[in-house]
Structure formats: structure tokens, C-alpha cells
C-alpha atoms as a PDB file:
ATOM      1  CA  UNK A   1      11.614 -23.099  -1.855  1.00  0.00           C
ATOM      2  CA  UNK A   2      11.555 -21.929   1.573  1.00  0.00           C
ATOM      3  CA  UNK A   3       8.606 -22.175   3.760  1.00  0.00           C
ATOM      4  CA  UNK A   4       7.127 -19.214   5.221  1.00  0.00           C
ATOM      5  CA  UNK A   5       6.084 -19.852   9.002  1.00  0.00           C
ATOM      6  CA  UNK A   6       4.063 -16.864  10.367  1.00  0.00           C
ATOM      7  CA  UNK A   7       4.274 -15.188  13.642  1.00  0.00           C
ATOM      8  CA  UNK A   8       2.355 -12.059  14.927  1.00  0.00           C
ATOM      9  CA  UNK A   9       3.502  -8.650  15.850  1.00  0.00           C
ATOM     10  CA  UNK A  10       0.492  -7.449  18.562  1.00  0.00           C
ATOM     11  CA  UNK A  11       2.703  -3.823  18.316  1.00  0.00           C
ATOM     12  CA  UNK A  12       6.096  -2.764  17.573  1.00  0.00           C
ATOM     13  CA  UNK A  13       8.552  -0.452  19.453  1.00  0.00           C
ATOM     14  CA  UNK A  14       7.432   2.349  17.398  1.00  0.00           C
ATOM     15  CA  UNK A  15       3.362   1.046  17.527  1.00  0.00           C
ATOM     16  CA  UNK A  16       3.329   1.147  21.278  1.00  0.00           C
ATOM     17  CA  UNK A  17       5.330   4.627  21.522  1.00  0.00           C
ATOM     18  CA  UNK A  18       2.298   6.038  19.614  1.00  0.00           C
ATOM     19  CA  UNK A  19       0.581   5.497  22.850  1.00  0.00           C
ATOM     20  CA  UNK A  20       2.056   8.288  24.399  1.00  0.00           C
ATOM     21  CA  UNK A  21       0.851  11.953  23.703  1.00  0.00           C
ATOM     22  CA  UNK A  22       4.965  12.971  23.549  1.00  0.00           C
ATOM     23  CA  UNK A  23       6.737  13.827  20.539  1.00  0.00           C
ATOM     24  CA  UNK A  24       6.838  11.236  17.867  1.00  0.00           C
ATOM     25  CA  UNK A  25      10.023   9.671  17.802  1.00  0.00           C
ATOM     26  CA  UNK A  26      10.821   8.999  13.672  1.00  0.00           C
ATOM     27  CA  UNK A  27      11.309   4.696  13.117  1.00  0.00           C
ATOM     28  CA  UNK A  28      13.492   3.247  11.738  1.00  0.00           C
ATOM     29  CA  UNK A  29      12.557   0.296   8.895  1.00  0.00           C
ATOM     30  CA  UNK A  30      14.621  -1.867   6.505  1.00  0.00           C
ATOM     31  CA  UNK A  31      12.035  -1.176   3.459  1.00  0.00           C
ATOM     32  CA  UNK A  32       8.529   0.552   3.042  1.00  0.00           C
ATOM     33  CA  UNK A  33       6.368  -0.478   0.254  1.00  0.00           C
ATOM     34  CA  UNK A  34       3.582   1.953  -0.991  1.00  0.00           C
ATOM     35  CA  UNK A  35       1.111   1.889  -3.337  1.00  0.00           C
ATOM     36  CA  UNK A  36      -1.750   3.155  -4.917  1.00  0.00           C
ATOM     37  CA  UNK A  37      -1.387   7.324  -3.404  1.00  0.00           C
ATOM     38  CA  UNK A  38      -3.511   8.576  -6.209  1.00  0.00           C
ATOM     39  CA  UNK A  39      -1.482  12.231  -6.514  1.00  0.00           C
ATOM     40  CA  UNK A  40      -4.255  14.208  -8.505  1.00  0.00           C
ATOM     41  CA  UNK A  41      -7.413  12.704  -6.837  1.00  0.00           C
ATOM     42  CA  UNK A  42      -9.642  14.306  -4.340  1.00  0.00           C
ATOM     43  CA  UNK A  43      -9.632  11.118  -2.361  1.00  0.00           C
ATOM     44  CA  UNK A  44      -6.041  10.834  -1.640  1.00  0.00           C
ATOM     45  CA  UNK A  45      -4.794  11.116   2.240  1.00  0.00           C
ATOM     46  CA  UNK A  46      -1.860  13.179   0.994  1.00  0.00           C
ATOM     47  CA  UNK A  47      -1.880  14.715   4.781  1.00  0.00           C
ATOM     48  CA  UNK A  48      -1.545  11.049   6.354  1.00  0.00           C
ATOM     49  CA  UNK A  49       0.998  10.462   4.132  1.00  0.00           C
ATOM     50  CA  UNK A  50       3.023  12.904   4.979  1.00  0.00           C
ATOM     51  CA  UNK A  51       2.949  12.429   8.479  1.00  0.00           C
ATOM     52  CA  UNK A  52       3.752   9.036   7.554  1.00  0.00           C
ATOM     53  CA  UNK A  53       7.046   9.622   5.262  1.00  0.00           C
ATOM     54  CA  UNK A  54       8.475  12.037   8.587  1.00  0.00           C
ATOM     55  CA  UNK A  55       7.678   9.039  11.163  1.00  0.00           C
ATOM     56  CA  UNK A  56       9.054   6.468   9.215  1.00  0.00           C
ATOM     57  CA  UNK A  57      12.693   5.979   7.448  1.00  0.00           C
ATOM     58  CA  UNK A  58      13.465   3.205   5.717  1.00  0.00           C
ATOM     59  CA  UNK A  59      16.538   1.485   3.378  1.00  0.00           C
ATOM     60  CA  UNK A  60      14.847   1.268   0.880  1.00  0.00           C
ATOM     61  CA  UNK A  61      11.496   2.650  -0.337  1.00  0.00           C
ATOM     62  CA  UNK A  62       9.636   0.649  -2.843  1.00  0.00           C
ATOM     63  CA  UNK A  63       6.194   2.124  -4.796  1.00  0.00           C
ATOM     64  CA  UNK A  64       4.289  -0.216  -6.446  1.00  0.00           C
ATOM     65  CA  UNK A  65       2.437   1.597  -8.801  1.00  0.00           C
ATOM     66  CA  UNK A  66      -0.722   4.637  -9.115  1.00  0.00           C
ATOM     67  CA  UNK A  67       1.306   7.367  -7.111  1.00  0.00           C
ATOM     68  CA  UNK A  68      -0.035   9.988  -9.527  1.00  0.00           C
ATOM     69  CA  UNK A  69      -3.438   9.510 -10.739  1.00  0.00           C
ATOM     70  CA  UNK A  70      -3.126  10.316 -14.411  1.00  0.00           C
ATOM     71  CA  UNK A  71      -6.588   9.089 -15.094  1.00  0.00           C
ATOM     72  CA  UNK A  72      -7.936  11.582 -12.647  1.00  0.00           C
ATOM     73  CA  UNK A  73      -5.698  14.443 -13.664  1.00  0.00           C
ATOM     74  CA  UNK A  74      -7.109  13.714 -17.386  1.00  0.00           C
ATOM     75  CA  UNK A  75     -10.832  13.160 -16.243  1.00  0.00           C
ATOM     76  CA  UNK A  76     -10.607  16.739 -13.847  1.00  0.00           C
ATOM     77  CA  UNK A  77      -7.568  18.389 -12.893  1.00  0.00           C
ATOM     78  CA  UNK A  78      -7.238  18.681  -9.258  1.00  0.00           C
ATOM     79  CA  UNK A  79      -3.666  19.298  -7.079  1.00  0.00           C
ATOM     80  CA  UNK A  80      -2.913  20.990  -3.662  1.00  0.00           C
ATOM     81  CA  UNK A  81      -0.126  21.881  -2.247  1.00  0.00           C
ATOM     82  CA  UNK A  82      -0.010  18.477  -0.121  1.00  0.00           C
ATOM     83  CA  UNK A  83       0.459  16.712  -2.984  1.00  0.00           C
ATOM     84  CA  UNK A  84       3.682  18.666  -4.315  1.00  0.00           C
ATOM     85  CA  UNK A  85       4.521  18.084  -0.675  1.00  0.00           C
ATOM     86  CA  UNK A  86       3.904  14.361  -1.073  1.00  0.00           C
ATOM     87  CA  UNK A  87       6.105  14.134  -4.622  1.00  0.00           C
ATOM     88  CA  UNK A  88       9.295  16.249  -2.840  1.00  0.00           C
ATOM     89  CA  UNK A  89       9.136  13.858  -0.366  1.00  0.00           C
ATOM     90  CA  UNK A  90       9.357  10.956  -2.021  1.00  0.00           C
ATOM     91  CA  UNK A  91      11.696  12.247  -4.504  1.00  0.00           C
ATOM     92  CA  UNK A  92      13.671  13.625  -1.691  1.00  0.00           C
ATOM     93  CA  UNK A  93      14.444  10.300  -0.029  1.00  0.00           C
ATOM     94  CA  UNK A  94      16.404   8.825  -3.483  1.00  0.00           C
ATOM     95  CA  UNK A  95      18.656  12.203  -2.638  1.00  0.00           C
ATOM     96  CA  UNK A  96      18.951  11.312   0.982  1.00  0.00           C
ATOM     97  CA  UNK A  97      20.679   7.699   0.309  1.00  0.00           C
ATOM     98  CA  UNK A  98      17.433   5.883   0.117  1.00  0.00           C
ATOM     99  CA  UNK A  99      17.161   3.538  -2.250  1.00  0.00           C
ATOM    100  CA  UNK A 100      14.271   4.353  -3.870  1.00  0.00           C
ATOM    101  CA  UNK A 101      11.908   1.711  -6.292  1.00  0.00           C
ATOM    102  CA  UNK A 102       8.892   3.148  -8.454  1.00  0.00           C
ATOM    103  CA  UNK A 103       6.997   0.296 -10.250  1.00  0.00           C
ATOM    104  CA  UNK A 104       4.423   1.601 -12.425  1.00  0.00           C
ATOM    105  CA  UNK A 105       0.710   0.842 -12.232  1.00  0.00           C
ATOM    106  CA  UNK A 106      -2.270   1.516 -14.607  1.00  0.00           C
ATOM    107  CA  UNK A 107      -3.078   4.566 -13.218  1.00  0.00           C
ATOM    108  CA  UNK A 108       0.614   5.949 -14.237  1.00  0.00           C
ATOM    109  CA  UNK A 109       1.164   3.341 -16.868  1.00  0.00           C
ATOM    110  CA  UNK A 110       3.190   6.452 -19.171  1.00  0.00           C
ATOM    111  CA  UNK A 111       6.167   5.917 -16.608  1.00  0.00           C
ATOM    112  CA  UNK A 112       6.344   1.934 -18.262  1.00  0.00           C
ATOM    113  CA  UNK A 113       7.653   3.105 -21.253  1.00  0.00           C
ATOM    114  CA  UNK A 114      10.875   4.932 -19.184  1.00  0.00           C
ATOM    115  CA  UNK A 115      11.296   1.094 -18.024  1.00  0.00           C
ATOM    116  CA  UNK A 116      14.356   0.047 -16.776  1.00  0.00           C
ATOM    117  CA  UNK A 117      15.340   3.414 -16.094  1.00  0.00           C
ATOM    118  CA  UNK A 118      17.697   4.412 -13.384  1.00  0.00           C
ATOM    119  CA  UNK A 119      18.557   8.290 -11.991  1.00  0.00           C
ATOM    120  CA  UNK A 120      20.510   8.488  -9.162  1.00  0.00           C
ATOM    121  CA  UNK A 121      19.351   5.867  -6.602  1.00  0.00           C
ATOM    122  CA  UNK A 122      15.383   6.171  -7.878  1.00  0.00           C
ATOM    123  CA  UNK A 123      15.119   2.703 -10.072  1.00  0.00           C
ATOM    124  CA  UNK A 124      11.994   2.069 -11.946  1.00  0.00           C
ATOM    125  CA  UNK A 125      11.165  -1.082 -12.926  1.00  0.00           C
ATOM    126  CA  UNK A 126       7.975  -2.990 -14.584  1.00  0.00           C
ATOM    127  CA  UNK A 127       8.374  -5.215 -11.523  1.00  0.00           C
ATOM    128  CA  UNK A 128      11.231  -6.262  -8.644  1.00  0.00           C
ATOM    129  CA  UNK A 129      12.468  -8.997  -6.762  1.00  0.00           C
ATOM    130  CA  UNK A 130      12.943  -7.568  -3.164  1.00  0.00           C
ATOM    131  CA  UNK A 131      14.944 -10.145  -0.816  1.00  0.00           C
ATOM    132  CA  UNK A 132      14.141  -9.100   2.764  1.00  0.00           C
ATOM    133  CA  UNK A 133      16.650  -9.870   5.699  1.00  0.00           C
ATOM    134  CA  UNK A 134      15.315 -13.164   6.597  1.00  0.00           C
ATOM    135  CA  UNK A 135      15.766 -14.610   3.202  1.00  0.00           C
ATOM    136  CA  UNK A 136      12.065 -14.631   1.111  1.00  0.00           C
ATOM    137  CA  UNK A 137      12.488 -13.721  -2.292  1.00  0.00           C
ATOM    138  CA  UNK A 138       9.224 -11.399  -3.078  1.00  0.00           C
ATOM    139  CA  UNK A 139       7.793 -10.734  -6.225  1.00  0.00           C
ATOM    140  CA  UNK A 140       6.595  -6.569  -6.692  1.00  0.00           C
ATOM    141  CA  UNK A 141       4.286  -5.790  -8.764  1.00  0.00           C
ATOM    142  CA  UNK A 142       1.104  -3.245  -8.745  1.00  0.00           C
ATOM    143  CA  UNK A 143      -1.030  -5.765  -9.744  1.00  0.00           C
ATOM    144  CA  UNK A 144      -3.256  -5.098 -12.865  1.00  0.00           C
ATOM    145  CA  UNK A 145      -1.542  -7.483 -14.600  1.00  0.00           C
ATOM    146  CA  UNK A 146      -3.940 -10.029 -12.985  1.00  0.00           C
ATOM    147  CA  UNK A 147      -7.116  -8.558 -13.816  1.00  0.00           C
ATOM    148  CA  UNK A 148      -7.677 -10.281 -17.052  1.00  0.00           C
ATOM    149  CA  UNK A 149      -7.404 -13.624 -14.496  1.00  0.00           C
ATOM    150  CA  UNK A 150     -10.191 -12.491 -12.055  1.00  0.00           C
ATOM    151  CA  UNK A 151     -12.159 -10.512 -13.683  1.00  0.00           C
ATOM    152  CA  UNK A 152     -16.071 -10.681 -13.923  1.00  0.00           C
ATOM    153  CA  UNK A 153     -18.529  -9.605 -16.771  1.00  0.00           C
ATOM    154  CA  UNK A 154     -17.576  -6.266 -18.309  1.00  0.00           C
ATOM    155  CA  UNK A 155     -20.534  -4.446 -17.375  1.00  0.00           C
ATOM    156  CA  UNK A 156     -20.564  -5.749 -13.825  1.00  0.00           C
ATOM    157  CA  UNK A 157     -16.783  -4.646 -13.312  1.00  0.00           C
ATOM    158  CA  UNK A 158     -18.231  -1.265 -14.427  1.00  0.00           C
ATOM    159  CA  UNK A 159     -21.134  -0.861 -11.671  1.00  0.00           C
ATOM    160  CA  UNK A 160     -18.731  -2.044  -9.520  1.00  0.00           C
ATOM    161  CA  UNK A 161     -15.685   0.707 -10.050  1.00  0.00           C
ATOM    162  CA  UNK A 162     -18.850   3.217 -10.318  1.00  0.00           C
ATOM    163  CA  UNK A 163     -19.978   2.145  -6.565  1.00  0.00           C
ATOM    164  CA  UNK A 164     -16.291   2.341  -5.318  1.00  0.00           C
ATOM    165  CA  UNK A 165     -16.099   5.934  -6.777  1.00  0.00           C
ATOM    166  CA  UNK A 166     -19.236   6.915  -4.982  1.00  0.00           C
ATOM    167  CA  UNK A 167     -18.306   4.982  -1.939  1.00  0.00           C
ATOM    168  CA  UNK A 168     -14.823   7.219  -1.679  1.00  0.00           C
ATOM    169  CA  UNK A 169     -17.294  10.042  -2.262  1.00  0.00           C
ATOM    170  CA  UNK A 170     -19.394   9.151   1.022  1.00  0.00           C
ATOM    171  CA  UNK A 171     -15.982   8.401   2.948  1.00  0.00           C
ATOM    172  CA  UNK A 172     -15.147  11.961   2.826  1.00  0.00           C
ATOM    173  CA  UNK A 173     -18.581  13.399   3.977  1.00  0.00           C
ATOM    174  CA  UNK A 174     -18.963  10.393   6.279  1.00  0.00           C
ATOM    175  CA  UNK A 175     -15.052  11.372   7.977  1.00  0.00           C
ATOM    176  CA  UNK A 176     -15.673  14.698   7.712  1.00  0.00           C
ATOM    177  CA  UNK A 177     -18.664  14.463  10.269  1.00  0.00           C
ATOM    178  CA  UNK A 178     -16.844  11.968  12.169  1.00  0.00           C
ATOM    179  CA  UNK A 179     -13.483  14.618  12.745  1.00  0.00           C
ATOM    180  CA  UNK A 180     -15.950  17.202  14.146  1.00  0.00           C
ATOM    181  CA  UNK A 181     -16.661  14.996  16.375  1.00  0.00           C
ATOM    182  CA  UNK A 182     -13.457  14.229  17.310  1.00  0.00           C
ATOM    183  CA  UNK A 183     -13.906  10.654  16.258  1.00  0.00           C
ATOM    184  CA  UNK A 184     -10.964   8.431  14.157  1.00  0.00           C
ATOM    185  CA  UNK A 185     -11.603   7.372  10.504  1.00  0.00           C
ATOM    186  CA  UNK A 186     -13.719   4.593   9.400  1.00  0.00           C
ATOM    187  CA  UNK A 187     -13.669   3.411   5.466  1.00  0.00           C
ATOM    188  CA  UNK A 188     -17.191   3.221   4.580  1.00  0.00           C
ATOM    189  CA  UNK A 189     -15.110   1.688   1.313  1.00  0.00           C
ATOM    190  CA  UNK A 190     -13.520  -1.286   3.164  1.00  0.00           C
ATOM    191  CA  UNK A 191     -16.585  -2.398   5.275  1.00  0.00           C
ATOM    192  CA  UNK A 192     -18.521  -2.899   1.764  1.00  0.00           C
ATOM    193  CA  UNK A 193     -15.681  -4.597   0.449  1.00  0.00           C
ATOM    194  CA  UNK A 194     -15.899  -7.218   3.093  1.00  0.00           C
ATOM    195  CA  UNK A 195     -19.297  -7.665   3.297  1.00  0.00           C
ATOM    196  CA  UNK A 196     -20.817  -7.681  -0.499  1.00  0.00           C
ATOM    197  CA  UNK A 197     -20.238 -11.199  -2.102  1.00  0.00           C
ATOM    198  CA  UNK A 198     -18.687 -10.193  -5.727  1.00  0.00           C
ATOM    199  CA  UNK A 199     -16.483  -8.215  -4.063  1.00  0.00           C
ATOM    200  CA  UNK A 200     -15.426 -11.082  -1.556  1.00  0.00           C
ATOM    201  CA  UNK A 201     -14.954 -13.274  -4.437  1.00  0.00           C
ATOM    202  CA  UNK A 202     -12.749 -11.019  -6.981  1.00  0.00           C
ATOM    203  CA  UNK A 203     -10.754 -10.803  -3.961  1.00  0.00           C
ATOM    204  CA  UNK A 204     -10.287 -13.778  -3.706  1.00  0.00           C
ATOM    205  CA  UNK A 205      -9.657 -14.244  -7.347  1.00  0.00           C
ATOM    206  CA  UNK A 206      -6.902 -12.157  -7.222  1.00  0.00           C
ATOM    207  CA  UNK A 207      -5.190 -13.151  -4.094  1.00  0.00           C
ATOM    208  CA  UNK A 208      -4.808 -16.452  -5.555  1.00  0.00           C
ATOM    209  CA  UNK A 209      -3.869 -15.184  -9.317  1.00  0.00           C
ATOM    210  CA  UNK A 210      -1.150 -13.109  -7.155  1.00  0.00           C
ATOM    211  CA  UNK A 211      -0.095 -16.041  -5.165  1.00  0.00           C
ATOM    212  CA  UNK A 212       0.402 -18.075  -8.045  1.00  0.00           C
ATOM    213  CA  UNK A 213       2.632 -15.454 -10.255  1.00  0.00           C
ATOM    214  CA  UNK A 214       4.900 -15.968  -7.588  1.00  0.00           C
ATOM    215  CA  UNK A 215       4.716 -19.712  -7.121  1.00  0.00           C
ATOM    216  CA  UNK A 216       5.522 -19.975 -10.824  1.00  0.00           C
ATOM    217  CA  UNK A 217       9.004 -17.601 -10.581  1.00  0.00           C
ATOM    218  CA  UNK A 218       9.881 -19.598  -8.152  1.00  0.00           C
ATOM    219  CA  UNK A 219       9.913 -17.033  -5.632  1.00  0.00           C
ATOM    220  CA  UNK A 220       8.396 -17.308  -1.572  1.00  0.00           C
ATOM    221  CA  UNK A 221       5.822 -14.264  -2.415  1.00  0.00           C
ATOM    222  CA  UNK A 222       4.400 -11.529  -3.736  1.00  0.00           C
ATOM    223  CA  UNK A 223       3.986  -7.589  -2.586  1.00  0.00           C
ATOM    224  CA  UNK A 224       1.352  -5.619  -4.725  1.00  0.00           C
ATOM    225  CA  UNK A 225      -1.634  -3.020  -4.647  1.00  0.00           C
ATOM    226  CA  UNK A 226      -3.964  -2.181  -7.045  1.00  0.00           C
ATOM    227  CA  UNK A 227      -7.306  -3.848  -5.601  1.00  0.00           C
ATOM    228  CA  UNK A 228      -7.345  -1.417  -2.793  1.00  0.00           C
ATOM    229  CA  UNK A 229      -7.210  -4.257  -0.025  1.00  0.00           C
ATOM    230  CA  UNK A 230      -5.001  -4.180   2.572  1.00  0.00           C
ATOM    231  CA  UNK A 231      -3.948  -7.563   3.638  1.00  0.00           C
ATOM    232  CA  UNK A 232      -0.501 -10.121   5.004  1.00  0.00           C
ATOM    233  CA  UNK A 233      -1.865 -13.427   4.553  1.00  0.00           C
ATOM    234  CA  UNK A 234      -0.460 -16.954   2.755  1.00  0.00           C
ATOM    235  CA  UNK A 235      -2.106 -18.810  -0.060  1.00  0.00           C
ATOM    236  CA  UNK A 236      -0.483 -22.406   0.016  1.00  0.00           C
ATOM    237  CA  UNK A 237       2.510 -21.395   1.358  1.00  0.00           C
ATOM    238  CA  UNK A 238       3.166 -18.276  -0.748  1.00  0.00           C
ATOM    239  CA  UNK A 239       3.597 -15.084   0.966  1.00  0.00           C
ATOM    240  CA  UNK A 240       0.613 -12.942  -0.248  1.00  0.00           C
ATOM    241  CA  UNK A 241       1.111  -9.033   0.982  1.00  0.00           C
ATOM    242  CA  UNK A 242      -1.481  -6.174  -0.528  1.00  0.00           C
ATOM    243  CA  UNK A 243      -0.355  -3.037   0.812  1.00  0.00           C
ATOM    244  CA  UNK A 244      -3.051  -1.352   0.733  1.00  0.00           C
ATOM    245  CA  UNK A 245      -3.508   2.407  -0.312  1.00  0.00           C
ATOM    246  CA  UNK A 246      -3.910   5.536   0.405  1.00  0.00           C
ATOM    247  CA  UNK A 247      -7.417   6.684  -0.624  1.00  0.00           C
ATOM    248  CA  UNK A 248      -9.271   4.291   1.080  1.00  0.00           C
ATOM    249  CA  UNK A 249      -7.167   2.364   4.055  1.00  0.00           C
ATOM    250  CA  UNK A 250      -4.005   4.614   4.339  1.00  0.00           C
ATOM    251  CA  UNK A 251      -1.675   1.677   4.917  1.00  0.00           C
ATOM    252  CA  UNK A 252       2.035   0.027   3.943  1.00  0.00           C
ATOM    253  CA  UNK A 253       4.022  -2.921   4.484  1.00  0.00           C
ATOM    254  CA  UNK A 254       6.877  -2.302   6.304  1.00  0.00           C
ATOM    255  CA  UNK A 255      10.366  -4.646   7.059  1.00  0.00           C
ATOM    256  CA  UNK A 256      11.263  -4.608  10.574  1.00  0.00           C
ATOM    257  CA  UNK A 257      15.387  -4.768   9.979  1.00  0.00           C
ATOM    258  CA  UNK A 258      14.645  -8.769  11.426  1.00  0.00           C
ATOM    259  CA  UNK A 259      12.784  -9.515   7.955  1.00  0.00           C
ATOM    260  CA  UNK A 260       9.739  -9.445   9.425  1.00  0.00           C
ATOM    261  CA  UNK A 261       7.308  -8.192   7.511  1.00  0.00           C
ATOM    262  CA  UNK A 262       4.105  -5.956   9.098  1.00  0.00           C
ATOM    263  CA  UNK A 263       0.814  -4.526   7.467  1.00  0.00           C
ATOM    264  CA  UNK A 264       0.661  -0.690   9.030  1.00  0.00           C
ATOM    265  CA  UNK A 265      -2.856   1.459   8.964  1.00  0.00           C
ATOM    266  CA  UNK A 266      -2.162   4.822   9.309  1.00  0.00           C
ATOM    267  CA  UNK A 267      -5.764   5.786   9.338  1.00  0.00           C
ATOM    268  CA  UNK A 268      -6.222   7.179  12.926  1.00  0.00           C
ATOM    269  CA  UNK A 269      -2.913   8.892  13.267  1.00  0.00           C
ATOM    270  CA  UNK A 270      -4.100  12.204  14.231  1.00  0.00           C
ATOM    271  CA  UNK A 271      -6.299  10.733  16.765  1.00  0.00           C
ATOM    272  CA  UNK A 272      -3.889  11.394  20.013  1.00  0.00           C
ATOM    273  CA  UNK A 273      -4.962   8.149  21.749  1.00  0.00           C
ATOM    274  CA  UNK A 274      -4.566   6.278  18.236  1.00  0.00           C
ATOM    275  CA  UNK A 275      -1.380   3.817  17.565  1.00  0.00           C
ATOM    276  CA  UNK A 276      -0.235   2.788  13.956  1.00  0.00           C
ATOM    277  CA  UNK A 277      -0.574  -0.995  14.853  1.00  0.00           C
ATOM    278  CA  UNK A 278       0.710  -3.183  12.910  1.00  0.00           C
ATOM    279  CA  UNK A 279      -2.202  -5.101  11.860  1.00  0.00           C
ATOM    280  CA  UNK A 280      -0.427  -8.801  11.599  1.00  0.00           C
ATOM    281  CA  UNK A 281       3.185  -9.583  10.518  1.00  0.00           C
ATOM    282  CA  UNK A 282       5.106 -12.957   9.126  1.00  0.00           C
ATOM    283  CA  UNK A 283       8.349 -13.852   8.775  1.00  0.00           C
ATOM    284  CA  UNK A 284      10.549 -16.622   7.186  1.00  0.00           C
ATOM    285  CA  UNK A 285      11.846 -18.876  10.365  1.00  0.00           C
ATOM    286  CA  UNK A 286      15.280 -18.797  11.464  1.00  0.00           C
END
């Protein structure tokens, strides 16, 4: 299996154009992977998403998984218009030559039974080997498959999703606050993620259940979502990517047309000083 030395991108072409107050020039990637939008929840970005899907074209487009919230929509219906705007535009790209990938998640689990299903160039798929330029063999998948791995006492897991829902809830009167004072976002979400130990841990847990799905296709790595965690790391030499979301950290993993691979936050993109920086990148060595 090939190894997977890392390198770091401090900012790409695009990253440092972002710099300037000019208009935004649209990049140019070899794949996108998104996950976790949550269409049909009050927390979804669906604004920073679009302004991400104009900035950014890519190959190939790959979602991993809870792009509609049907657990929301059952729970309390709520839609705008940005989030018809959101669906177009996704749907649009498998009509503009994109090759387009939908893996389903829990959250839209009803789109597993249409699996393998192909219209046009959209492709869904319970899960996907993407090969990226430089050669690693990637494993996608959304990710809840692993849950039954990491996962703590039942009641416990409970308080936990119950604190992440009120969390999101504080986010958007914390942000709100925050934009009138012409300030950039900051996930309230995230920070409590990193800091409270069971959290740490089942991230952890996961990483590692991840990393080892992979190991045992015999693949170099792994791209999923689910956990909400945004992160481009290795586990024993497996290529671990989380992509993030778009409730919490409004982020992606995007292919450089080199293979490299980058972790994007798109967080702070209507800030005019802001730049989507690619967090940290690796790629396979020549």
C-alpha cells in the first residue's frame, strides 16, 4: 500500500486571492467532497454554501451523506428559499458535466434503498472509492456505519446529541450578535467539542474505527462526515479526512488538480478581510 507523506498548504492561489476586496475569481478543483448540509434544519449555512458552490468548480462533486435533513423535516418542517437554491445547485452541476456522487447518510438514509442508482452523471452509491490524481485510493463513506464501534452508554449518547442541539441553538444567537458587530463566525459547537473529554474521546474512537475500515479494504484512506468534525490528519499511515459540515464548521475537502488534498472553512467568507484558508493539506509523494 502506498505511504502517505504529508505536506502543508499555508494558502492556495485561490486562498490568498480572497485577500483582496476585488471580485472573486471562481477556482478551479479536481473534486469537492461535502457532507452533512442538513437541507430542512434551521442550523444549516445554506447562504455560505452557496457562495461556496459559485467560487468553487470542481470534476467531480462527491456528497457524503445528510444533505437533506429528513429527521428535521419529520420532527418540524422548516425550508427557505436558500435551500431550494442549495438543491438546484447541486443538482445543476450533474447537468453541467460534473460528475456528481451522493452517498447517503442517516439523516437521508430513504435515498439507500435507490442504491446503486445512476441518472445522468448524478451516481449514488452506499459508499465510493475515489482515486485522486496522485494515486491514494480513498474510501467515502458518511460515517454512521461506525457508531456501533465508538459509541458510549445509550443514555450518555443522548445528553450528548441534546447539548449539541442546544449548542447549534446558542451558535445562532451567539453569531447573530457577533455580525452586528461586524465580527466573523465563531462555533460555540466546535470549541466544546475540543475541550469536553467524552467528546475528545468518541472522536477519537471514531477516527480510528474510520482509519481502520480503510486499512482493512486495502485502500490508503478514508473521506467521511457525520461526527461534525472537521479534520485532514493520518492514523498509522491511513489517510483520515472528516469534511466537516455545514451547520456547525461550514467546511469541505477539496483536490487541488496535483492530488493534493486540503481541508477548506468557509466560515468567515463574508467577512471582506477573511480568506477561505485551507486549514492543512497532504498528499501522496511523487
Amino acid at each position: 500500500m502506498p505511504g502517505g507523506n504529508a505536506h502543508t498548504h499555508e494558502t492556495s492561489d485561490y486562498a490568498a486571492s480572497r485577500m483582496s476586496l476585488g471580485p472573486r475569481p471562481t477556482f478551479h478543483a479536481r473534486a469537492v467532497f461535502l457532507s452533512d448540509i442538513h437541507l430542512g434544519s434551521r442550523d444549516c449555512h445554506a447562504d455560505l454554501l452557496l457562495e461556496f458552490l459559485r467560487s468553487v468548480r470542481a470534476d467531480e462533486l462527491i456528497l457524503i451523506g445528510d444533505i437533506v435533513d429528513i429527521w428535521s423535516l419529520q420532527r418540524s418542517f422548516y425550508w427557505t428559499q436558500a435551500h431550494t437554491d442549495v438543491l438546484r445547485a447541486l443538482l445543476a452541476r450533474s447537468r453541467d458535466g460534473t460528475r456528481v456522487i451522493y452517498v447517503p447518510g442517516n439523516h437521508d438514509a430513504s435515498f439507500r434503498d435507490l442504491c446503486p442508482a445512476s441518472f445522468g452523471e448524478l451516481h449514488i452509491r452506499r459508499d465510493y472509492v475515489h482515486q485522486t490524481a496522485a494515486g491514494l485510493r480513498l474510501l467515502v463513506t458518511h460515517g454512521d456505519e461506525f457508531d456501533a464501534a465508538v459509541q458510549c452508554n445509550r443514555w450518555l449518547a443522548s445528553l450528548g446529541s441534546g447539548l449539541y442541539d442546544v449548542a447549534l441553538a446558542l451558535n445562532r444567537a451567539l453569531n447573530g450578535l457577533r455580525r452586528m458587530r461586524g465580527r466573523g463566525y465563531w462555533s460555540l459547537a466546535g470549541f466544546l467539542k475540543s475541550r469536553i473529554g467524552n467528546a475528545v474521546e468518541y472522536v477519537r474512537r471514531f477516527e480510528t474505527a474510520a482509519a481502520e475500515a480503510a486499512r482493512t479494504r486495502g485502500l490508503d484512506g478514508i473521506v467521511c462526515g457525520h461526527i461534525h468534525r472537521p479534520r485532514l490528519t493520518q492514523h498509522d499511515g491511513i489517510l483520515y479526512c472528516n469534511d466537516g459540515d455545514w451547520v456547525d464548521s461550514c467546511s469541505a475537502i477539496v483536490e487541488q488538480t496535483d492530488g493534493s488534498l486540503e481541508l477548506w472553512q468557509w466560515a468567515d467568507a463574508s467577512q471582506p478581510a477573511s480568506i477561505s484558508r485551507p486549514l492543512s493539506g497532504l498528499a501522496r509523494a511523487a
